[in-house]
Protein backbone atom coordinates (compact mmCIF):
# COMPACT_ATOMS: atom_id res chain seq x y z
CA UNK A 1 -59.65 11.64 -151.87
CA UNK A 2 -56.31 10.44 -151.09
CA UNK A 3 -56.01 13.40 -147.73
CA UNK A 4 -59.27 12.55 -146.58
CA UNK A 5 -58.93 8.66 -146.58
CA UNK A 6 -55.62 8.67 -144.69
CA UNK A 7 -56.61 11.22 -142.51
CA UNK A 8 -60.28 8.99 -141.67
CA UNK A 9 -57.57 6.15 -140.90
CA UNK A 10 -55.30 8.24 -138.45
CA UNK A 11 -58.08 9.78 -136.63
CA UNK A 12 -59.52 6.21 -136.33
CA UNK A 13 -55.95 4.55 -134.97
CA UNK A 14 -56.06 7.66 -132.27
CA UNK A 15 -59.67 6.92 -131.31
CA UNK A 16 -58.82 3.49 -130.41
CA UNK A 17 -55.82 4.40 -128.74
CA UNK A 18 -58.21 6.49 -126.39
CA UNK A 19 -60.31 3.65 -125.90
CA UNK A 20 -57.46 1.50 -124.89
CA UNK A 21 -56.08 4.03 -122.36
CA UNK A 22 -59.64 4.58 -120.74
CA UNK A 23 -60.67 0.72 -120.65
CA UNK A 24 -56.82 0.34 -118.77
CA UNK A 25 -57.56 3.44 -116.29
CA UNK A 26 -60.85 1.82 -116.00
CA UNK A 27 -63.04 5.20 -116.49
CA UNK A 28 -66.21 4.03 -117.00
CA UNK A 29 -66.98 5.12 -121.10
CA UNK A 30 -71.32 6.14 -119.96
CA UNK A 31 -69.25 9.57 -118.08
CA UNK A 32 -67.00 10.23 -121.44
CA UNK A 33 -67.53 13.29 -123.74
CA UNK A 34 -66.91 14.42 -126.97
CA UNK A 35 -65.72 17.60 -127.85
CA UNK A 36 -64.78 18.71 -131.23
CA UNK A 37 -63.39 21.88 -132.71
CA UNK A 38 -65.00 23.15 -136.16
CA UNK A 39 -63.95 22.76 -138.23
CA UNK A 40 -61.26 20.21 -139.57
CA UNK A 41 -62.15 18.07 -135.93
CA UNK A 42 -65.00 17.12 -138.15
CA UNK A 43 -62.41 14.28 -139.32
CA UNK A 44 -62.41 12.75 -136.23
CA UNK A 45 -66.59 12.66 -135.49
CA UNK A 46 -67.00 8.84 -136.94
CA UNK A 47 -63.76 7.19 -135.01
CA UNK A 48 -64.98 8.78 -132.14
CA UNK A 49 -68.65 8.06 -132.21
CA UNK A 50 -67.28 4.30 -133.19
CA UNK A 51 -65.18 4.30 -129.97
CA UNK A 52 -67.54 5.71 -127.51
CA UNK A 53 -71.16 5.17 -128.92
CA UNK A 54 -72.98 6.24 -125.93
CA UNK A 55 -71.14 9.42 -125.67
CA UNK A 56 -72.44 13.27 -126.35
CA UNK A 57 -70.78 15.05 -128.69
CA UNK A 58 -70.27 18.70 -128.24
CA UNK A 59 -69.38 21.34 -130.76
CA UNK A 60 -66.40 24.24 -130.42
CA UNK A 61 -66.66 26.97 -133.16
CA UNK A 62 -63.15 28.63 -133.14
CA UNK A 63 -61.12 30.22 -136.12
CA UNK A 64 -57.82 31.47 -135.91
CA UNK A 65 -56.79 34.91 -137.13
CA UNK A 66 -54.13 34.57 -139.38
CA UNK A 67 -52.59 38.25 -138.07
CA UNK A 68 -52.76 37.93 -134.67
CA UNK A 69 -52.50 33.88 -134.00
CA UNK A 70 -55.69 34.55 -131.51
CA UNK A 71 -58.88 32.58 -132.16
CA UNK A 72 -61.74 33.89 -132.05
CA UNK A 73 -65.22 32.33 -130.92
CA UNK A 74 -67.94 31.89 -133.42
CA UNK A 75 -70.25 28.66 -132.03
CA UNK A 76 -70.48 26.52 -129.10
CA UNK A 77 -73.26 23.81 -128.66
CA UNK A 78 -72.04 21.74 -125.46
CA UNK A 79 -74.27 18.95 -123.34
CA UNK A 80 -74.16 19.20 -119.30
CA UNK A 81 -70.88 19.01 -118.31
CA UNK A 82 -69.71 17.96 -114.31
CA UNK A 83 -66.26 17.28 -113.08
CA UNK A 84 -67.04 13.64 -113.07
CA UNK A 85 -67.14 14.03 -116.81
CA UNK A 86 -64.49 13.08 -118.53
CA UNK A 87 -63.77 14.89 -121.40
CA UNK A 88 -62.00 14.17 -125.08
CA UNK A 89 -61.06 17.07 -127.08
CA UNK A 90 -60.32 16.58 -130.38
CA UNK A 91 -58.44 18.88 -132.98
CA UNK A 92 -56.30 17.39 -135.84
CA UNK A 93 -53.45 20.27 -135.98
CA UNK A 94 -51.71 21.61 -132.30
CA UNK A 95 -49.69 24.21 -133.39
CA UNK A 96 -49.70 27.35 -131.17
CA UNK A 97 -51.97 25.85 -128.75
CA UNK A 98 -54.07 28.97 -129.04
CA UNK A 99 -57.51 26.98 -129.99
CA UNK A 100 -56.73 24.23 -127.30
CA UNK A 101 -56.23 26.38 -124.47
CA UNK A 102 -59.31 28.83 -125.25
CA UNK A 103 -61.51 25.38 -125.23
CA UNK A 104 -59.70 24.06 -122.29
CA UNK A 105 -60.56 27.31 -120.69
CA UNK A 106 -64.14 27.27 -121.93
CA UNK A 107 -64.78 23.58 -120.88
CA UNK A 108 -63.67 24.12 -117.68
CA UNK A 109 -65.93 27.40 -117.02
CA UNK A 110 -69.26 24.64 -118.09
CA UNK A 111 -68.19 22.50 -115.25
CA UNK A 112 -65.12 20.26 -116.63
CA UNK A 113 -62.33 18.55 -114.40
CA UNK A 114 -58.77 19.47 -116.09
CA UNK A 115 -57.87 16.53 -114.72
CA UNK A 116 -60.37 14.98 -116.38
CA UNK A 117 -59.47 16.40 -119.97
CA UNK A 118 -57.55 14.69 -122.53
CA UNK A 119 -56.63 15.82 -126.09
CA UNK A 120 -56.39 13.82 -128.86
CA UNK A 121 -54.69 15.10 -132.58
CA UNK A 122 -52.63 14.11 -135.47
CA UNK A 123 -49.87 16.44 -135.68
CA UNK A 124 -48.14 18.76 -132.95
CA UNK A 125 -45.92 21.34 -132.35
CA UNK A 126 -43.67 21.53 -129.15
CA UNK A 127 -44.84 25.04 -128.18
CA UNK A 128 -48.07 23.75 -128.65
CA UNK A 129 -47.78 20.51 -126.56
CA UNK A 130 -45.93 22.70 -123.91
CA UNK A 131 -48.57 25.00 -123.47
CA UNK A 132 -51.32 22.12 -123.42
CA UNK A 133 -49.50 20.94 -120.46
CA UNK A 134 -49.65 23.97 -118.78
CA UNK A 135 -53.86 23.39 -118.56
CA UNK A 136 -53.91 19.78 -118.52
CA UNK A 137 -51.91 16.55 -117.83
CA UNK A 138 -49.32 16.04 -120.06
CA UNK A 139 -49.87 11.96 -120.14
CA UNK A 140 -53.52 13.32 -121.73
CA UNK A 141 -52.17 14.94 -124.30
CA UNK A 142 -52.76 12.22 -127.41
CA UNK A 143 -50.97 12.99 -131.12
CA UNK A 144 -49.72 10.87 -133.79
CA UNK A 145 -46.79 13.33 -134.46
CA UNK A 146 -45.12 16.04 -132.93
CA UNK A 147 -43.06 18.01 -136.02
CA UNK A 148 -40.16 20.61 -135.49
CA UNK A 149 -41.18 23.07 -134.86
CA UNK A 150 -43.75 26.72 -136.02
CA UNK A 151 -43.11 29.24 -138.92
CA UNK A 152 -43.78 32.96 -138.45
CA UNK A 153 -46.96 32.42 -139.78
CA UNK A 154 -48.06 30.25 -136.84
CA UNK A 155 -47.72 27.25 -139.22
CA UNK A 156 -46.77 24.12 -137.85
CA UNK A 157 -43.54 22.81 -139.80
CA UNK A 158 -43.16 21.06 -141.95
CA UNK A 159 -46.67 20.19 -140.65
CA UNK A 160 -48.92 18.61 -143.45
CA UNK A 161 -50.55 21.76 -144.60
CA UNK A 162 -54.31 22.89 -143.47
CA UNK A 163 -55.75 19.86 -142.69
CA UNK A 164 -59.19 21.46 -142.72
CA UNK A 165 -58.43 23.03 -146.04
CA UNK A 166 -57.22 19.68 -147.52
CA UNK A 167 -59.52 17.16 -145.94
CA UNK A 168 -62.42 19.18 -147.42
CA UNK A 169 -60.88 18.83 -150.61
CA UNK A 170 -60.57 23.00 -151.11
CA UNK A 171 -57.70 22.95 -153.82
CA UNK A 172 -55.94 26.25 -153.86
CA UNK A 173 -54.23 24.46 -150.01
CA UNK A 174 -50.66 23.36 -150.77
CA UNK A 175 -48.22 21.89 -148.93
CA UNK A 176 -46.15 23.88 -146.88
CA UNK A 177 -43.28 25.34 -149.55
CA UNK A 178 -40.30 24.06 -147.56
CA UNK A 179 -38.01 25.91 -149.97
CA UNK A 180 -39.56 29.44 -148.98
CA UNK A 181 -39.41 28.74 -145.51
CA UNK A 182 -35.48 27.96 -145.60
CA UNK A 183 -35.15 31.26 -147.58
CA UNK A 184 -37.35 33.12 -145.42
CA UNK A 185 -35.39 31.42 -142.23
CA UNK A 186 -32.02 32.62 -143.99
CA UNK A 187 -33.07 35.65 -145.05
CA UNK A 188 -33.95 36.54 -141.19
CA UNK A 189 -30.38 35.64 -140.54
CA UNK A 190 -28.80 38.14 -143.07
CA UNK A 191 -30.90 40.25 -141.47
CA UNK A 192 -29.94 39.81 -138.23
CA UNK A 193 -26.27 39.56 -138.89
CA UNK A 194 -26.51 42.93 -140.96
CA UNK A 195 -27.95 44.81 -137.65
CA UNK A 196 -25.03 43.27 -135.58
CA UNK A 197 -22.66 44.52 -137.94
CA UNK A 198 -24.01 48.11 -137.53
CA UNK A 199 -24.44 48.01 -134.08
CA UNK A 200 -20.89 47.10 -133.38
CA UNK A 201 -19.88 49.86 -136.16
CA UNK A 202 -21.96 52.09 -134.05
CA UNK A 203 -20.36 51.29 -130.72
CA UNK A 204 -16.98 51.58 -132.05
CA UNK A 205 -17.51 55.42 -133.59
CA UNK A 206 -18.99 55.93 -130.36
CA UNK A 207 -16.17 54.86 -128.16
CA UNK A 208 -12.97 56.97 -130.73
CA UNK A 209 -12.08 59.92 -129.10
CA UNK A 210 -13.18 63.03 -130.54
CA UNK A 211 -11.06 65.80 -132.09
CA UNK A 212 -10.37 68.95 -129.88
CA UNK A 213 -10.67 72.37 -131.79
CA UNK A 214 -7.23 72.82 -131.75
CA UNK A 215 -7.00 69.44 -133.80
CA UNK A 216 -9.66 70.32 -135.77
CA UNK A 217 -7.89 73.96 -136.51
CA UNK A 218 -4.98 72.04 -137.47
CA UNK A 219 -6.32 69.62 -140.09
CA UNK A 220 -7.59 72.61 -141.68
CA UNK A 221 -4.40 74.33 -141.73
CA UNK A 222 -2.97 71.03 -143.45
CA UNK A 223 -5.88 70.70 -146.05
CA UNK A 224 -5.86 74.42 -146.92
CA UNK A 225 -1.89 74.21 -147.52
CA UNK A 226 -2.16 70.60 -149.28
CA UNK A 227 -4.50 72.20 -151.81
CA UNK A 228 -2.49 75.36 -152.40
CA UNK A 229 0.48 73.32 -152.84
CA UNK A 230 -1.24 70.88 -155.62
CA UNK A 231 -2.44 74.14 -157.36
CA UNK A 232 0.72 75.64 -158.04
């Protein structure tokens, strides 16, 4: 598969990135860990194990829920972990940061440094990267890419689809339908400029002065002798 080659060769050029960056901070590669996130971190288990041969590798289960954008635990199988550790966690796709922090959080409750935590994935999104940074040093944070931006749906864009989805070859996972999201983004802005519009048109009714009954009994006078007029 086409996805799953290209994906084997980013996840490799990151892992010796990592390498690079520990052998020049000169953190000794016997106190490194793994950590991956299940499931599309899967892609990265090889590069990594190439890169650091000695190291553990521990297992995150988390799955996002597509309604609420929280993830939501399902596994964790993690080796002894002290703040002398230091500690890679890898996830191809940082787009809410949502995953990240909850295993940040998680890693650091088993004994990791956040110091000592860097992340490594292929494609980013600022609010993810920002929110990373809030947990761990930004120079840590590792991607090949960081696109423009999210969708509503969470969806990093134009992002490269579900890499999980694609690098296990599942075939009903398109790419993202750029065309839909520019409607979708335009539509929002009718939408938005339509509430304005009634909002002002609210304010200004609000703000005319209202008849007094004298008015009022007046106009009716007018009306009542416009109509008898037309009549005869």
């Amino acid at each position: 598969m086409a996805f799953r080659s290209a994906a084997e060769r980013a996840c490799g050029d990151l892992m010796r990135q990592v390498r690079k960056r520990m052998s020049e901070k000169r953190i000794n590669p016997d106190n490194v860990i793994v950590v991956i996130i299940l499931r599309a971190a899967t892609a990265f288990l090889s590069a990594a194990t190439r890169a650091f041969p000695d190291a553990p590798v521990g297992v995150l289960g988390l799955k996002r829920d597509e309604r609420t954008l929280k993830p939501r635990w399902y596994y964790e199988n993690l080796p002894a972990i002290s703040k002398k550790n230091t500690v890679i966690l890898l996830d191809p796709m940082l787009a809410t940061g949502g995953s990240a922090k909850a295993a940040v959080e998680r890693l650091r409750e088993r004994g990791a440094n956040p110091k000592n935590m860097h992340f490594v994935g292929v494609v980013a999104a600022p609010a993810g990267v920002a929110r990373l940074a809030e947990l761990i040093p930004r120079e840590n944070i590792l991607v090949a890419a960081v696109d423009k931006g999210l969708d509503e749906r969470g969806m990093i864009v134009p992002g490269i689809g579900d890499f999980g989805d694609r690098y296990f070859g599942y075939p009903d996972s398109p790419l993202p339908d750029l065309e839909h999201e520019a409607w979708l983004k335009a539509e929002k802005e009718r939408r938005a400029k339509r509430e304005r519009w009634r909002t002002s048109r609210l304010k200004r009714a609000s703000r005319k002065p209202k008849a007094t009954e004298e008015e009022w009994t007046g106009r009716a006078r007018w009306s009542r002798a416009k109509n008898h007029n037309e009549h005869e």
